[in-house]
C-alpha atoms as a PDB file:
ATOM      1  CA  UNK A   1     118.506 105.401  70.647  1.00  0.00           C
ATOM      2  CA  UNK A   2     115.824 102.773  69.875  1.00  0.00           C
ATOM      3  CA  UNK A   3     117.669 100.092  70.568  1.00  0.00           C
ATOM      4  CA  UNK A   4     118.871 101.368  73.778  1.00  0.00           C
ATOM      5  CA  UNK A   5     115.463 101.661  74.463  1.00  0.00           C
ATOM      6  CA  UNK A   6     114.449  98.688  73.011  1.00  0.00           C
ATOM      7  CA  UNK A   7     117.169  96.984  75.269  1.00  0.00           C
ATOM      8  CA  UNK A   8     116.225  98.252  78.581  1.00  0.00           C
ATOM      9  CA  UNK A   9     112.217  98.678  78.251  1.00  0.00           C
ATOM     10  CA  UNK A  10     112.139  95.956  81.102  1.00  0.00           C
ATOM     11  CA  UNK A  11     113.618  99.202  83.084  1.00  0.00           C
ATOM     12  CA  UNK A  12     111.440 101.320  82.108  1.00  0.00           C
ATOM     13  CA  UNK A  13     108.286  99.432  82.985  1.00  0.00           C
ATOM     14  CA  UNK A  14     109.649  99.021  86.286  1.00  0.00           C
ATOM     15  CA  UNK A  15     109.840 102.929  86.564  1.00  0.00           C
ATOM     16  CA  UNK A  16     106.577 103.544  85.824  1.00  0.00           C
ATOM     17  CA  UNK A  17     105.421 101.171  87.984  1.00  0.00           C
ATOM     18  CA  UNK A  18     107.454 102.367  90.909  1.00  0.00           C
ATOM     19  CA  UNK A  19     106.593 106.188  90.292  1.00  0.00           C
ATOM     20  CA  UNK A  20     102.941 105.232  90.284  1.00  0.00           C
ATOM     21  CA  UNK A  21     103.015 102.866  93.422  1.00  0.00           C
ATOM     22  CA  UNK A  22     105.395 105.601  95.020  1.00  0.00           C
ATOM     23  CA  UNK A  23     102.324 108.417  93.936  1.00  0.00           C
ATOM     24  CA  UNK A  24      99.719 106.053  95.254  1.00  0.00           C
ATOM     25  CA  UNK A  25     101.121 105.691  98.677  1.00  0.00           C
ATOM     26  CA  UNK A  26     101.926 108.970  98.922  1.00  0.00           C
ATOM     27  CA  UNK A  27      98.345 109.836  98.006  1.00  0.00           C
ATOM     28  CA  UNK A  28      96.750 107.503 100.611  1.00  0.00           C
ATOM     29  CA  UNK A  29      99.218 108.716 103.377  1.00  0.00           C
ATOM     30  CA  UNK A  30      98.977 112.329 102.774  1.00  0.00           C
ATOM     31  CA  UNK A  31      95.750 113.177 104.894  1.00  0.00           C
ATOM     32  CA  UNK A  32      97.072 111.082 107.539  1.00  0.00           C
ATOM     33  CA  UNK A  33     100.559 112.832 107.236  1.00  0.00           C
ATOM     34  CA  UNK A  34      98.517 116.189 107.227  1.00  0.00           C
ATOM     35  CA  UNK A  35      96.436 115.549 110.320  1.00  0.00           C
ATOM     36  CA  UNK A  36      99.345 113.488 112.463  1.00  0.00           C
ATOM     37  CA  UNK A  37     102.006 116.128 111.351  1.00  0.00           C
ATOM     38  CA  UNK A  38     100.982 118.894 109.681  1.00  0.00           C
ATOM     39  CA  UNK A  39     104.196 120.642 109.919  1.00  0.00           C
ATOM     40  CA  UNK A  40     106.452 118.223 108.050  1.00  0.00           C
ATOM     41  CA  UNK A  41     103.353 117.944 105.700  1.00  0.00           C
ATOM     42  CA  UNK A  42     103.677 121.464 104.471  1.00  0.00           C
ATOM     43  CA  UNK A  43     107.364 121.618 104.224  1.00  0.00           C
ATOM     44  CA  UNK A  44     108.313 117.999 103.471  1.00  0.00           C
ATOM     45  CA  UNK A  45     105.641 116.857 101.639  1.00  0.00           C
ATOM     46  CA  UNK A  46     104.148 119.335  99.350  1.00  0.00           C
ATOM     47  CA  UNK A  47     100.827 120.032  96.596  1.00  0.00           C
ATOM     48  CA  UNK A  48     104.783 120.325  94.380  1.00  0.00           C
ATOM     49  CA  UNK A  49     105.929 116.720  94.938  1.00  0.00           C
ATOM     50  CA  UNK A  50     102.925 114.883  94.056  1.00  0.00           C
ATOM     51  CA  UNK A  51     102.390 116.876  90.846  1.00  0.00           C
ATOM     52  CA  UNK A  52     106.070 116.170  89.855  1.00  0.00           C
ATOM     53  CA  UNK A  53     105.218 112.510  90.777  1.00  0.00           C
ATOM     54  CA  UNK A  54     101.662 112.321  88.883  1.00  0.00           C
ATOM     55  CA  UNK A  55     102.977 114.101  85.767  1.00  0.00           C
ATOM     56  CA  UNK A  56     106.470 112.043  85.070  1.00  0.00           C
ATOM     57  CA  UNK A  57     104.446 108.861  85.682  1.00  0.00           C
ATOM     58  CA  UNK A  58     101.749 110.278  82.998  1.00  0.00           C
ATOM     59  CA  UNK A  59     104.637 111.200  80.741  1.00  0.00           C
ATOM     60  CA  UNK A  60     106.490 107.832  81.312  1.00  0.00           C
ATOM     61  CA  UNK A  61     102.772 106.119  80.546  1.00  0.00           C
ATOM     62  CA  UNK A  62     101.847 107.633  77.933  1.00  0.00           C
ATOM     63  CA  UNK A  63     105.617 106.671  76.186  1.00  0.00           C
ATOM     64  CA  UNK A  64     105.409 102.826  77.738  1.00  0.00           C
ATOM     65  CA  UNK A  65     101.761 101.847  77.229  1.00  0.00           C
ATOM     66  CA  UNK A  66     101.790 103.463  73.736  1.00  0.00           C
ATOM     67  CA  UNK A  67     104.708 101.391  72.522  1.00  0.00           C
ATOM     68  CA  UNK A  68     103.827  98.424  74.558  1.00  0.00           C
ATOM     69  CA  UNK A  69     100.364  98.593  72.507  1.00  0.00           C
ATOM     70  CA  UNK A  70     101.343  98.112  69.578  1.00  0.00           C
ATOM     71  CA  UNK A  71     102.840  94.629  70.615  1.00  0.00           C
ATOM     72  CA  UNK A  72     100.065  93.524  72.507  1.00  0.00           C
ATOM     73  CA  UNK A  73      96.889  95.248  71.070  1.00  0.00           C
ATOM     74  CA  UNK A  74      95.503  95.284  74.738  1.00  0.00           C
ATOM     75  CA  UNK A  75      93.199  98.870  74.861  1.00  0.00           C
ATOM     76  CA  UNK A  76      93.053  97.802  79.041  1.00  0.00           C
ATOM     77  CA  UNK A  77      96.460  99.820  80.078  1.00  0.00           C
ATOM     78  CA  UNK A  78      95.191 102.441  77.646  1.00  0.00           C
ATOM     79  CA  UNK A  79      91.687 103.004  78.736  1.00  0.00           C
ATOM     80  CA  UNK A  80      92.996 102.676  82.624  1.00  0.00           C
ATOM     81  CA  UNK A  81      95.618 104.985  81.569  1.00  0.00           C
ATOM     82  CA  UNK A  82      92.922 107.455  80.373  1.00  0.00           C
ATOM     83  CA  UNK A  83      90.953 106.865  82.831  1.00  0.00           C
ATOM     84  CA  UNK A  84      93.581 107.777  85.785  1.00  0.00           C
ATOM     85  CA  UNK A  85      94.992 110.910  83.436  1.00  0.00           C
ATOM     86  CA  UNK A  86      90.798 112.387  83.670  1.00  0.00           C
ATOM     87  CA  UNK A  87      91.178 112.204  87.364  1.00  0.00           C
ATOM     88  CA  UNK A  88      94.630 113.573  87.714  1.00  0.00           C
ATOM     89  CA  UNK A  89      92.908 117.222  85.524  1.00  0.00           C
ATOM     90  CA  UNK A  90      89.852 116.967  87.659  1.00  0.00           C
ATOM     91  CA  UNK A  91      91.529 117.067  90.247  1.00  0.00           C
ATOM     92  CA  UNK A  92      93.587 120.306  89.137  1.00  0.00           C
ATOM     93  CA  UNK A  93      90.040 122.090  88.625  1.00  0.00           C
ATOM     94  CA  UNK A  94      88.271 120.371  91.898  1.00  0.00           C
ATOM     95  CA  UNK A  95      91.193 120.030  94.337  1.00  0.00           C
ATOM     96  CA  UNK A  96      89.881 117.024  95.911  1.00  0.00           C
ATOM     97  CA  UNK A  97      92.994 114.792  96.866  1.00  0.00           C
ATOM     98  CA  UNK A  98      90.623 111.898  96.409  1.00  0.00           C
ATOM     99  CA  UNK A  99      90.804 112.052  93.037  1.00  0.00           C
ATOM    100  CA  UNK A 100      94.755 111.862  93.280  1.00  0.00           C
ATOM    101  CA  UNK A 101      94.532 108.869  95.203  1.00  0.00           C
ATOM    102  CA  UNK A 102      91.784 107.513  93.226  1.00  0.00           C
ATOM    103  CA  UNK A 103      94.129 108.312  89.621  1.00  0.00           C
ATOM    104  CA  UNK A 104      97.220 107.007  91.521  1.00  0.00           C
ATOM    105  CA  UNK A 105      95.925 103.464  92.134  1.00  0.00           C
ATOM    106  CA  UNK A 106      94.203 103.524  88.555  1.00  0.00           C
ATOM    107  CA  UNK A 107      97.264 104.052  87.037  1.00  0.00           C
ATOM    108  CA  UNK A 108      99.565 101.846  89.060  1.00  0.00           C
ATOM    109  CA  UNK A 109      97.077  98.992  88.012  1.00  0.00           C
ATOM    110  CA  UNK A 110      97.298 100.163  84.553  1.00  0.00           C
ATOM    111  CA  UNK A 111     101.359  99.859  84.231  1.00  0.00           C
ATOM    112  CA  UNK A 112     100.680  96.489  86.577  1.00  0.00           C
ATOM    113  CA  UNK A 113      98.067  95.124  83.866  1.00  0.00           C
ATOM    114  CA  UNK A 114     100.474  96.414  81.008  1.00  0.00           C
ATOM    115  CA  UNK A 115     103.733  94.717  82.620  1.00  0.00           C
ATOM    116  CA  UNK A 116     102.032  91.644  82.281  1.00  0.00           C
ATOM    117  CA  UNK A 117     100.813  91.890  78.998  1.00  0.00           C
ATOM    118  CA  UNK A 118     104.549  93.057  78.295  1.00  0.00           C
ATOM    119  CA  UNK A 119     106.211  90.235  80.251  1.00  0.00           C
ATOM    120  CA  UNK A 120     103.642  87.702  77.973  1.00  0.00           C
ATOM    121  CA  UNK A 121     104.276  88.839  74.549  1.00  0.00           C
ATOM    122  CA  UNK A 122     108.336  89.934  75.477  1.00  0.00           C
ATOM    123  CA  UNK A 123     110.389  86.374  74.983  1.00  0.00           C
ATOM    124  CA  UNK A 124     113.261  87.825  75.957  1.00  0.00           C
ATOM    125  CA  UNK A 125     113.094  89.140  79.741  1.00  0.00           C
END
């Protein structure tokens, strides 16, 4: 299983990145969405889809940036990382979407900032 892992990390990173870009812009778009269309904003787009994408890009993060640290020693990813999962349980007490969006782009520059520190130390992508 490690090496299978080992092996396709490259996928994995791009994963993470995806799910948090994909949170991000659906963070940003959701008031919009919500005032243009609030109809297909209830149904379509729900409080259920972003937490299903926030918590499987935390879960993904917290598997890639911890493995990817000890490579690279970089505490960046991590403390972004940190810094975006704080947001994402404020938010669950506060219910301000800004903090979504706010953890969303924090995060998706955290897996950016670790992708590069991957792509540095990885000779082999």
């Amino acid at each position: 299983m490690k090496k299978f892992i080992a092996k396709h990390s490259h996928i994995l990173h791009k994963v993470g990145l995806s799910l948090s870009f994909l949170c991000a812009i659906h963070c940003l778009a959701m008031p919009f969405i919500l005032v243009a269309l609030p109809f297909a904003g209830q149904s379509f787009l729900s409080e259920n889809s972003e937490m299903v994408l926030i918590f499987s890009s935390l879960i993904l993060g917290v598997f890639i940036l911890y493995k990817d640290f000890k490579h690279h020693d970089s505490k960046v990813p991590l403390l972004l990382f940190a810094i975006s999962f704080l947001l994402v349980i404020s938010h669950l007490f506060l219910h301000y979407h800004t903090l979504l969006s706010f953890s969303s782009v924090i995060m998706a520059v955290a897996y950016f900032r670790n992708w590069q520190l991957h792509r540095s130390m990885c000779h082999t992508h």
